[in-house]
N, C-alpha and C. Protein backbone atom coordinates (compact mmCIF):
# COMPACT_ATOMS: atom_id res chain seq x y z
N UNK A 1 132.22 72.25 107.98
CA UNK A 1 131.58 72.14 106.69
C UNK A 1 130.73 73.39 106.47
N UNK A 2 130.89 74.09 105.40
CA UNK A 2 129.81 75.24 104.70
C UNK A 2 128.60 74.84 104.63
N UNK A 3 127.78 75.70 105.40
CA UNK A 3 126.17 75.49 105.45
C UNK A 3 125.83 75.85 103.99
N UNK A 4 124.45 74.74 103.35
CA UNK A 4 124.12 75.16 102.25
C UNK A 4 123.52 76.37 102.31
N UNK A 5 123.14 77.10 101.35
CA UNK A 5 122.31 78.07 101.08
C UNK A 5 120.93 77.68 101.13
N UNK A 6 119.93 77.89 101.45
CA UNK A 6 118.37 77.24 101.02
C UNK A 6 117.37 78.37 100.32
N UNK A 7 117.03 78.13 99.27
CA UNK A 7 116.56 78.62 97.98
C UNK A 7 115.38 80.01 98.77
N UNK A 8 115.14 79.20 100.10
CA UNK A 8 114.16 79.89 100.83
C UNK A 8 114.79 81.75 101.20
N UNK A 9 116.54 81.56 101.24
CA UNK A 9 117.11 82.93 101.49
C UNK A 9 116.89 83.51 100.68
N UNK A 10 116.71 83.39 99.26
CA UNK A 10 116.34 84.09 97.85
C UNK A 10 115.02 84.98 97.72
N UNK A 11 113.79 84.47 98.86
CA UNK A 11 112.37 84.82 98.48
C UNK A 11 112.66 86.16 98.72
N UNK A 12 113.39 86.36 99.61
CA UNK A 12 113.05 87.98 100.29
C UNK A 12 113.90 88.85 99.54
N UNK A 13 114.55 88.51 97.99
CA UNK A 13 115.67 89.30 97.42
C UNK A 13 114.12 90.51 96.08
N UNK A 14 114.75 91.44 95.93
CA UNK A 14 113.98 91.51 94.70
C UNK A 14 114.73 91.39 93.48
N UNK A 15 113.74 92.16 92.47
CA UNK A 15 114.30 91.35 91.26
C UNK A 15 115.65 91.82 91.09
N UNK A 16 116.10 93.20 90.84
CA UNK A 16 117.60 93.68 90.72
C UNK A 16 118.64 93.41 91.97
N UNK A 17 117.92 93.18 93.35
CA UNK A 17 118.97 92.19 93.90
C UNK A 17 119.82 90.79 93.77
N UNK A 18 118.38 90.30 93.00
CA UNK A 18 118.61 88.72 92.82
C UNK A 18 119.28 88.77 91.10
N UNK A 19 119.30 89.52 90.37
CA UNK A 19 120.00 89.82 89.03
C UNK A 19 121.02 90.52 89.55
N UNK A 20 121.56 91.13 90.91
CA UNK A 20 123.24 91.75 91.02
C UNK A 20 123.65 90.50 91.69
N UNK A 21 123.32 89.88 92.13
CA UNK A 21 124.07 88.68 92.69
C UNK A 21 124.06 87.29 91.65
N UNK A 22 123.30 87.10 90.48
CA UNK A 22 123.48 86.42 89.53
C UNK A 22 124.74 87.33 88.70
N UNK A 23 124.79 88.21 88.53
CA UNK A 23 125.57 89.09 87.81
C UNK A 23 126.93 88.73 88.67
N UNK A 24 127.40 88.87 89.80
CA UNK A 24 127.96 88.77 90.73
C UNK A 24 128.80 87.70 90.20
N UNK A 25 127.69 86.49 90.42
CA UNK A 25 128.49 84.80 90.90
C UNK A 25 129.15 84.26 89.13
N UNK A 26 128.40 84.65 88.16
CA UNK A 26 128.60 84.70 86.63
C UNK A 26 130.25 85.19 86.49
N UNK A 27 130.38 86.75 86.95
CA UNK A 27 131.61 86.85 86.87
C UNK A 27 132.93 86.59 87.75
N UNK A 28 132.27 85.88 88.76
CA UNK A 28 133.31 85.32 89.69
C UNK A 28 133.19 83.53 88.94
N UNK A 29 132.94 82.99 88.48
CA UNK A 29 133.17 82.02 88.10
C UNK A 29 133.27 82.48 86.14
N UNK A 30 133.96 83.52 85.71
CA UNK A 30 134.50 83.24 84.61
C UNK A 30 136.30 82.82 84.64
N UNK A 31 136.50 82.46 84.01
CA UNK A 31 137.94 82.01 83.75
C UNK A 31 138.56 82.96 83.68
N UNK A 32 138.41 83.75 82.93
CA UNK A 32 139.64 85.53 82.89
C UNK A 32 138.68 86.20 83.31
N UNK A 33 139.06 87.09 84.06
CA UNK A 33 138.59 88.37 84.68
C UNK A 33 139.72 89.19 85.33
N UNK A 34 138.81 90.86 84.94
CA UNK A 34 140.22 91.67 85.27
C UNK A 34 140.81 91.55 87.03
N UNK A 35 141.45 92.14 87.11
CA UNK A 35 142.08 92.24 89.08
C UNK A 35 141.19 93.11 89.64
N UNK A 36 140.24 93.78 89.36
CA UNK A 36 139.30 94.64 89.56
C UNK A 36 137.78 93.84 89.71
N UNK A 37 137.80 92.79 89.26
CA UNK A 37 136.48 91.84 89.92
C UNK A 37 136.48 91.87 91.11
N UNK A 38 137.04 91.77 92.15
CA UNK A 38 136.42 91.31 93.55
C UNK A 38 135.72 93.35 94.10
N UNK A 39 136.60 94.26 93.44
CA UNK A 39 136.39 95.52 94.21
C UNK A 39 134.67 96.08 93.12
N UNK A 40 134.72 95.71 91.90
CA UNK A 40 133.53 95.86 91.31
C UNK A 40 132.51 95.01 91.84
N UNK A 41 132.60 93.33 92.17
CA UNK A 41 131.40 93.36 92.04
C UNK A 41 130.87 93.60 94.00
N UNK A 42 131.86 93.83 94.62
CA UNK A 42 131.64 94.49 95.98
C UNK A 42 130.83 95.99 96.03
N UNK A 43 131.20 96.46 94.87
CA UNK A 43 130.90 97.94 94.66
C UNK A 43 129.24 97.61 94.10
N UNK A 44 128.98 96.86 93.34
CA UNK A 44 127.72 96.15 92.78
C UNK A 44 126.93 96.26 93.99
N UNK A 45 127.41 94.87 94.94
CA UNK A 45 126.28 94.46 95.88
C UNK A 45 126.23 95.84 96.81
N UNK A 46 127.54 96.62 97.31
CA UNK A 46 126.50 97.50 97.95
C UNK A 46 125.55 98.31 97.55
N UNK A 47 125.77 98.93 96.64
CA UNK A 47 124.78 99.78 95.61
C UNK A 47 123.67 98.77 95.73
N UNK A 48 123.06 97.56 94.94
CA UNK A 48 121.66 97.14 94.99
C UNK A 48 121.61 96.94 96.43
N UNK A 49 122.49 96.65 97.27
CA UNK A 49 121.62 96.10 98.57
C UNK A 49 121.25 97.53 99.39
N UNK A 50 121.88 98.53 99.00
CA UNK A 50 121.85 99.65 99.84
C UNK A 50 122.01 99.96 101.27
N UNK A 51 123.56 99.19 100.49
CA UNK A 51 124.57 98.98 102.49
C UNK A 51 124.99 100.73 102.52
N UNK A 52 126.03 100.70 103.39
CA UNK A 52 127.37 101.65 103.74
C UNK A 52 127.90 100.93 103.13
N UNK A 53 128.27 99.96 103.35
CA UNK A 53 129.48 98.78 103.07
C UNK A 53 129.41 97.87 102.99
N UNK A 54 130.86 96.88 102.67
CA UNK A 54 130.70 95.57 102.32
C UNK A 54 132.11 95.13 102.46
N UNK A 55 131.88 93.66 102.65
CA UNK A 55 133.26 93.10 102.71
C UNK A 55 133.06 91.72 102.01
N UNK A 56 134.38 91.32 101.23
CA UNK A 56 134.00 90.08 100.85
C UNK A 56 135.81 89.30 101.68
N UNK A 57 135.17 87.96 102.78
CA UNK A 57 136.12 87.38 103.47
C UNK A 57 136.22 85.38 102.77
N UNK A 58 137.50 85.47 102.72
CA UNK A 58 137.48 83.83 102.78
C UNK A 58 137.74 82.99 103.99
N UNK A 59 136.98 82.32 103.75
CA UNK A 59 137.16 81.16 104.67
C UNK A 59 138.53 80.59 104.67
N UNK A 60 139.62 80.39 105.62
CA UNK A 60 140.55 79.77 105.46
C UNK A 60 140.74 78.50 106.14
N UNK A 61 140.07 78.35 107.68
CA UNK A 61 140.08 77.07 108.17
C UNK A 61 138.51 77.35 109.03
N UNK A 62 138.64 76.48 110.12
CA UNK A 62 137.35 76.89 110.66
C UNK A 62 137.26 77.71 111.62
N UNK A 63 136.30 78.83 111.26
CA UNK A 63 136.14 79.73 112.11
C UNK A 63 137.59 81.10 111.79
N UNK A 64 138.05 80.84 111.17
CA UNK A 64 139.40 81.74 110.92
C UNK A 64 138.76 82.54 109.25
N UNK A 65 138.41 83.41 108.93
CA UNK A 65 138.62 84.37 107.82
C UNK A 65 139.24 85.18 107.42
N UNK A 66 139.80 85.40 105.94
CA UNK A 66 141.15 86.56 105.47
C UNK A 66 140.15 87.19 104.69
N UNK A 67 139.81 88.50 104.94
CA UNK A 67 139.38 89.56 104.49
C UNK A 67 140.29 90.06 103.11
N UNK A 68 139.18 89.76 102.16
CA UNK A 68 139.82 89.73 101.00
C UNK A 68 139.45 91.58 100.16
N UNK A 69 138.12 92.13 100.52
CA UNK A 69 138.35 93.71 99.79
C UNK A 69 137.30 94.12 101.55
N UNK A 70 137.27 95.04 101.21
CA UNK A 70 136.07 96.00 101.93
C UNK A 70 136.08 97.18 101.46
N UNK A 71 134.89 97.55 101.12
CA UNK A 71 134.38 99.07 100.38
C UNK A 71 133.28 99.76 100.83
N UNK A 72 133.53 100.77 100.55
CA UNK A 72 131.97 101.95 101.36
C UNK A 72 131.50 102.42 99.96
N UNK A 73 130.32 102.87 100.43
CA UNK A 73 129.32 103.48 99.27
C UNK A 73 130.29 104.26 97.99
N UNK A 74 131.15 105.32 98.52
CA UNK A 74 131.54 105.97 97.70
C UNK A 74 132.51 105.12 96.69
N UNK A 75 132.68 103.88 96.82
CA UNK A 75 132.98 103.07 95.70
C UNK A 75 134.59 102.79 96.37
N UNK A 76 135.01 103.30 97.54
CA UNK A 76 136.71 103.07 97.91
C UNK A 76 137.00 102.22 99.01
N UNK A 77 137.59 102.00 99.04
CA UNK A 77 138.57 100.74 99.76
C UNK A 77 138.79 101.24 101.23
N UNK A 78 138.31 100.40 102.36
CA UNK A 78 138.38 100.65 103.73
C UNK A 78 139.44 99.31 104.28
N UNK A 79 140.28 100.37 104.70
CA UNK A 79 141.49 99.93 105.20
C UNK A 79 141.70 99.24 106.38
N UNK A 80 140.84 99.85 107.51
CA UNK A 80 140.28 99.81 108.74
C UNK A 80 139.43 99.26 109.18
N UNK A 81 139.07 98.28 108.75
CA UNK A 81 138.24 97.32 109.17
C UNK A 81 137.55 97.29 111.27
N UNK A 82 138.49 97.12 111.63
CA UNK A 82 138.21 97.52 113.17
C UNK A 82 137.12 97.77 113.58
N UNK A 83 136.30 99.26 112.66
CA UNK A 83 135.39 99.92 113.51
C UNK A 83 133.89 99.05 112.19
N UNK A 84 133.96 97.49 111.52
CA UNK A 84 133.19 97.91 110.74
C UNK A 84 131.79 96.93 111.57
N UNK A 85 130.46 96.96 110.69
CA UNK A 85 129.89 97.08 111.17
C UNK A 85 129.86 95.10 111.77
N UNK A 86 129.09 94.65 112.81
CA UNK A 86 128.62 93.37 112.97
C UNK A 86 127.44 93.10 112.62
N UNK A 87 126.70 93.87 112.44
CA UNK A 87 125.09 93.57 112.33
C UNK A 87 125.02 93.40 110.52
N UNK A 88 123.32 93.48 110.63
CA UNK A 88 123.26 92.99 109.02
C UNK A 88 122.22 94.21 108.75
């Protein structure tokens, strides 16, 4: 079962973090959106969070994930997953 979120993970966001990830979840739950949503709003969160990178993975059973984009700062698509990072 998916652990909830607790409102408490939010305190430590600031304001344009917590408005790119409202921005984020808004356009992942619209009905049409272009094929370019998952690599934009990946490109979003790293920019406000001020990663290297990012990956967005689904859950498929337990403990099993399909890596759905991964992107680096410069806004492009990492192929290579292998070397990426574990930490936060």
């Amino acid at each position: 079962m998916l652990e909830q979120v607790e409102a408490k993970t939010f305190e430590n966001l600031n304001s344009e973090q917590f408005e790119a990830l409202l921005h984020i979840s808004r356009r992942l739950n619209e009905a049409n959106y272009r094929d370019s949503l998952v690599s934009d709003s990946l490109d979003l969160a790293v920019k406000v969070l001020k990663a290297e990178r990012g990956l967005f993975a689904k859950r498929e059973i337990e403990d099993q994930f399909t890596i759905i984009a991964a992107r680096n700062v410069e806004q492009k698509d990492i192929s290579d997953v292998s070397e990426f990072s574990s930490g936060i």
